[in-house]
Protein backbone atom coordinates (compact mmCIF):
# COMPACT_ATOMS: atom_id res chain seq x y z
CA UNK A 1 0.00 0.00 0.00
CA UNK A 2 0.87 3.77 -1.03
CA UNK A 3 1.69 6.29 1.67
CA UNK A 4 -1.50 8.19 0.19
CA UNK A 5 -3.84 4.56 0.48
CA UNK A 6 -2.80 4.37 4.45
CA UNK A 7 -3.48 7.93 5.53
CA UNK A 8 -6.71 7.57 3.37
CA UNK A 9 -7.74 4.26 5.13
CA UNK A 10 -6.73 6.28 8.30
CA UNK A 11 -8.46 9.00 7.97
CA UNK A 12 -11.35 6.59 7.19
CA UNK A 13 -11.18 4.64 10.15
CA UNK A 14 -11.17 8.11 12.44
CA UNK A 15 -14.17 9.23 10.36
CA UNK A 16 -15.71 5.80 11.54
CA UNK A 17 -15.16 6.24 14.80
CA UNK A 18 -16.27 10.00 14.99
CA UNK A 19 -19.26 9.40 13.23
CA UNK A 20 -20.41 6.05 15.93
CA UNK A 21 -19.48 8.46 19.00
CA UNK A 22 -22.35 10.99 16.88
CA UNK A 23 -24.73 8.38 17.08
CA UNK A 24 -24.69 7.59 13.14
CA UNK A 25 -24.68 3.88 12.13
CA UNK A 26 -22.11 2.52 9.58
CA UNK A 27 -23.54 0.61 6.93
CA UNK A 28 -20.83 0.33 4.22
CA UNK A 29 -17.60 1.78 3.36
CA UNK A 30 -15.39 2.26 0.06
CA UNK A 31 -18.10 1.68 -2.16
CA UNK A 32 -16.87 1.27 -5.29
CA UNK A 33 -18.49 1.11 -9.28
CA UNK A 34 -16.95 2.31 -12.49
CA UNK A 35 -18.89 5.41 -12.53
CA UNK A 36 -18.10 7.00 -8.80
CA UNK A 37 -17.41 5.75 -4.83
CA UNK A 38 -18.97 6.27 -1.88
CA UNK A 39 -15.91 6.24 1.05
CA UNK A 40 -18.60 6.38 4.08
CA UNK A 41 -22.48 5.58 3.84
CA UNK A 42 -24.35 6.00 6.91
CA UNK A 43 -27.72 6.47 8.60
CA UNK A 44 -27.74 10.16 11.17
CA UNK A 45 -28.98 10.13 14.26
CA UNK A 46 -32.45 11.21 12.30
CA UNK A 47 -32.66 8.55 10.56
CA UNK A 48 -31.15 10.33 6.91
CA UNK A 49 -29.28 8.23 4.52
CA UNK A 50 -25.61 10.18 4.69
CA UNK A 51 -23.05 9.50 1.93
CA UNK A 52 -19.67 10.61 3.50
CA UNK A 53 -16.11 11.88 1.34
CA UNK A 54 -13.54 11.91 3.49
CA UNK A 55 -10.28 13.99 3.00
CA UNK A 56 -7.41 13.39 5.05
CA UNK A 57 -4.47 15.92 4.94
CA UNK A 58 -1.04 15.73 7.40
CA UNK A 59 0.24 19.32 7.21
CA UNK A 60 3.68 19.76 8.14
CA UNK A 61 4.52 22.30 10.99
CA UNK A 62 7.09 24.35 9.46
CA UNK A 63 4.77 26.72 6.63
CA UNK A 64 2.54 29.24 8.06
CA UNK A 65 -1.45 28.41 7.66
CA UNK A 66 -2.45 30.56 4.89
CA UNK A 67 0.46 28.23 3.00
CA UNK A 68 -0.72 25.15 3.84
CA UNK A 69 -3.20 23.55 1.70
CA UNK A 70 -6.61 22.42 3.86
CA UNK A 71 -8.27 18.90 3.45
CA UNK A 72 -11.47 20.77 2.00
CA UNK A 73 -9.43 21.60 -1.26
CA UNK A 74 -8.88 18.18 -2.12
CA UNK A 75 -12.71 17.80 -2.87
CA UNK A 76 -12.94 19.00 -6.69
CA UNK A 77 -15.61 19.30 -8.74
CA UNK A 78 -15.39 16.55 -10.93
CA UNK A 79 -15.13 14.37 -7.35
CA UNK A 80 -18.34 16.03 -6.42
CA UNK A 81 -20.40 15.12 -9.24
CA UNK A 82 -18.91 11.49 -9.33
CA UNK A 83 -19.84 11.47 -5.94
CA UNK A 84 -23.41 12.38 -6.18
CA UNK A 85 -23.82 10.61 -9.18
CA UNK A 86 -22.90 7.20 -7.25
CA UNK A 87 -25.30 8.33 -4.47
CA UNK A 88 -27.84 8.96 -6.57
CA UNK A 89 -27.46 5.55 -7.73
CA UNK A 90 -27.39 3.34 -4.25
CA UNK A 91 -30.29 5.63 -3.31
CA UNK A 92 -32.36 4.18 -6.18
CA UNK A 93 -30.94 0.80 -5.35
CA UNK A 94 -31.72 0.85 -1.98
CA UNK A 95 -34.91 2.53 -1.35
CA UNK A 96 -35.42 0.90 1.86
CA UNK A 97 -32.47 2.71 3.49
CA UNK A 98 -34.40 5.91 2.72
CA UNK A 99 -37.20 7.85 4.86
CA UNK A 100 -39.62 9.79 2.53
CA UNK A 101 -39.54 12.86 4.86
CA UNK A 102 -35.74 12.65 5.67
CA UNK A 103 -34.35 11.77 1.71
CA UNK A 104 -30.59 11.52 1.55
CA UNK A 105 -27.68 13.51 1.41
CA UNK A 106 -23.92 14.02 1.16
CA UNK A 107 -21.57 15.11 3.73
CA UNK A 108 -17.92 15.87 3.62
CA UNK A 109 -15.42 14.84 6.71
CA UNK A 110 -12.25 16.34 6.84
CA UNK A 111 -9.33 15.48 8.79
CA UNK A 112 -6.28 17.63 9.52
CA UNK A 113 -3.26 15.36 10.86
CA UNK A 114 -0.48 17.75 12.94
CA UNK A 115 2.22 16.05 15.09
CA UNK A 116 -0.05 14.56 17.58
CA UNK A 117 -3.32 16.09 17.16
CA UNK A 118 -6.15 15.42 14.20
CA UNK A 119 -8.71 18.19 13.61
CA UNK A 120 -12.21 16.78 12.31
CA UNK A 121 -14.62 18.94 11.02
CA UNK A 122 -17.83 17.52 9.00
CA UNK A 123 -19.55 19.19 6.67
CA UNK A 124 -23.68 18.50 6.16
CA UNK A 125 -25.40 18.50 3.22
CA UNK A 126 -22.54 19.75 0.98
CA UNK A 127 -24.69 20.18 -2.74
């Protein structure tokens, strides 16, 4: 595995566990098809279907912030469409994962790695 795969798969994994200790429920991860993937699906604490992209950065210590690049400019546009075209997809797939009043939508995690602390912020309902 790449450097880039095992901070990814990190970065995953924290996602995971921030998302549980929010009181969301896991129901797949790294969804993959030709046309788009899906790194976290999940159901919030209201019962909404919630596909998750999750961008995990390690900034070094030595450039000032307004130098560093942040995890939220790794999310392109071209990313975001494959992404909610994939979504769009399991959604009609897999109606029963969906509440008629609640719908679906797509949420961005972002992790900031720096020495030994990790910054999460998420992002609701990102389109």
């Amino acid at each position: 595995m790449t450097y880039k795969t095992n901070l990814g798969n990190f970065g995953e994994d924290l996602a995971c566990k921030y998302l549980v200790d929010k009181n969301y429920k896991v129901i797949e991860r790294n969804f993959r098809k030709p046309w788009g993937e899906i790194d976290i699906i999940a159901k919030a604490p209201d019962k909404t279907l919630v596909f998750m992209e999750v961008k995990t950065l390690r900034q070094s210590s030595g450039l000032a912030k307004e130098e560093q690049l942040q995890p939220e400019d790794q999310l392109t546009r071209s990313k975001l469409q494959k992404l909610k075209r994939a979504a769009s997809l399991y959604a009609g797939h897999r109606q029963e994962l969906i509440k008629d009043e609640r719908g679906w939508r797509i949420d961005l995690i972002t992790l900031t790695i720096k020495e030994n602390r990790c910054d999460i912020k998420h992002y609701e309902n990102i389109t």
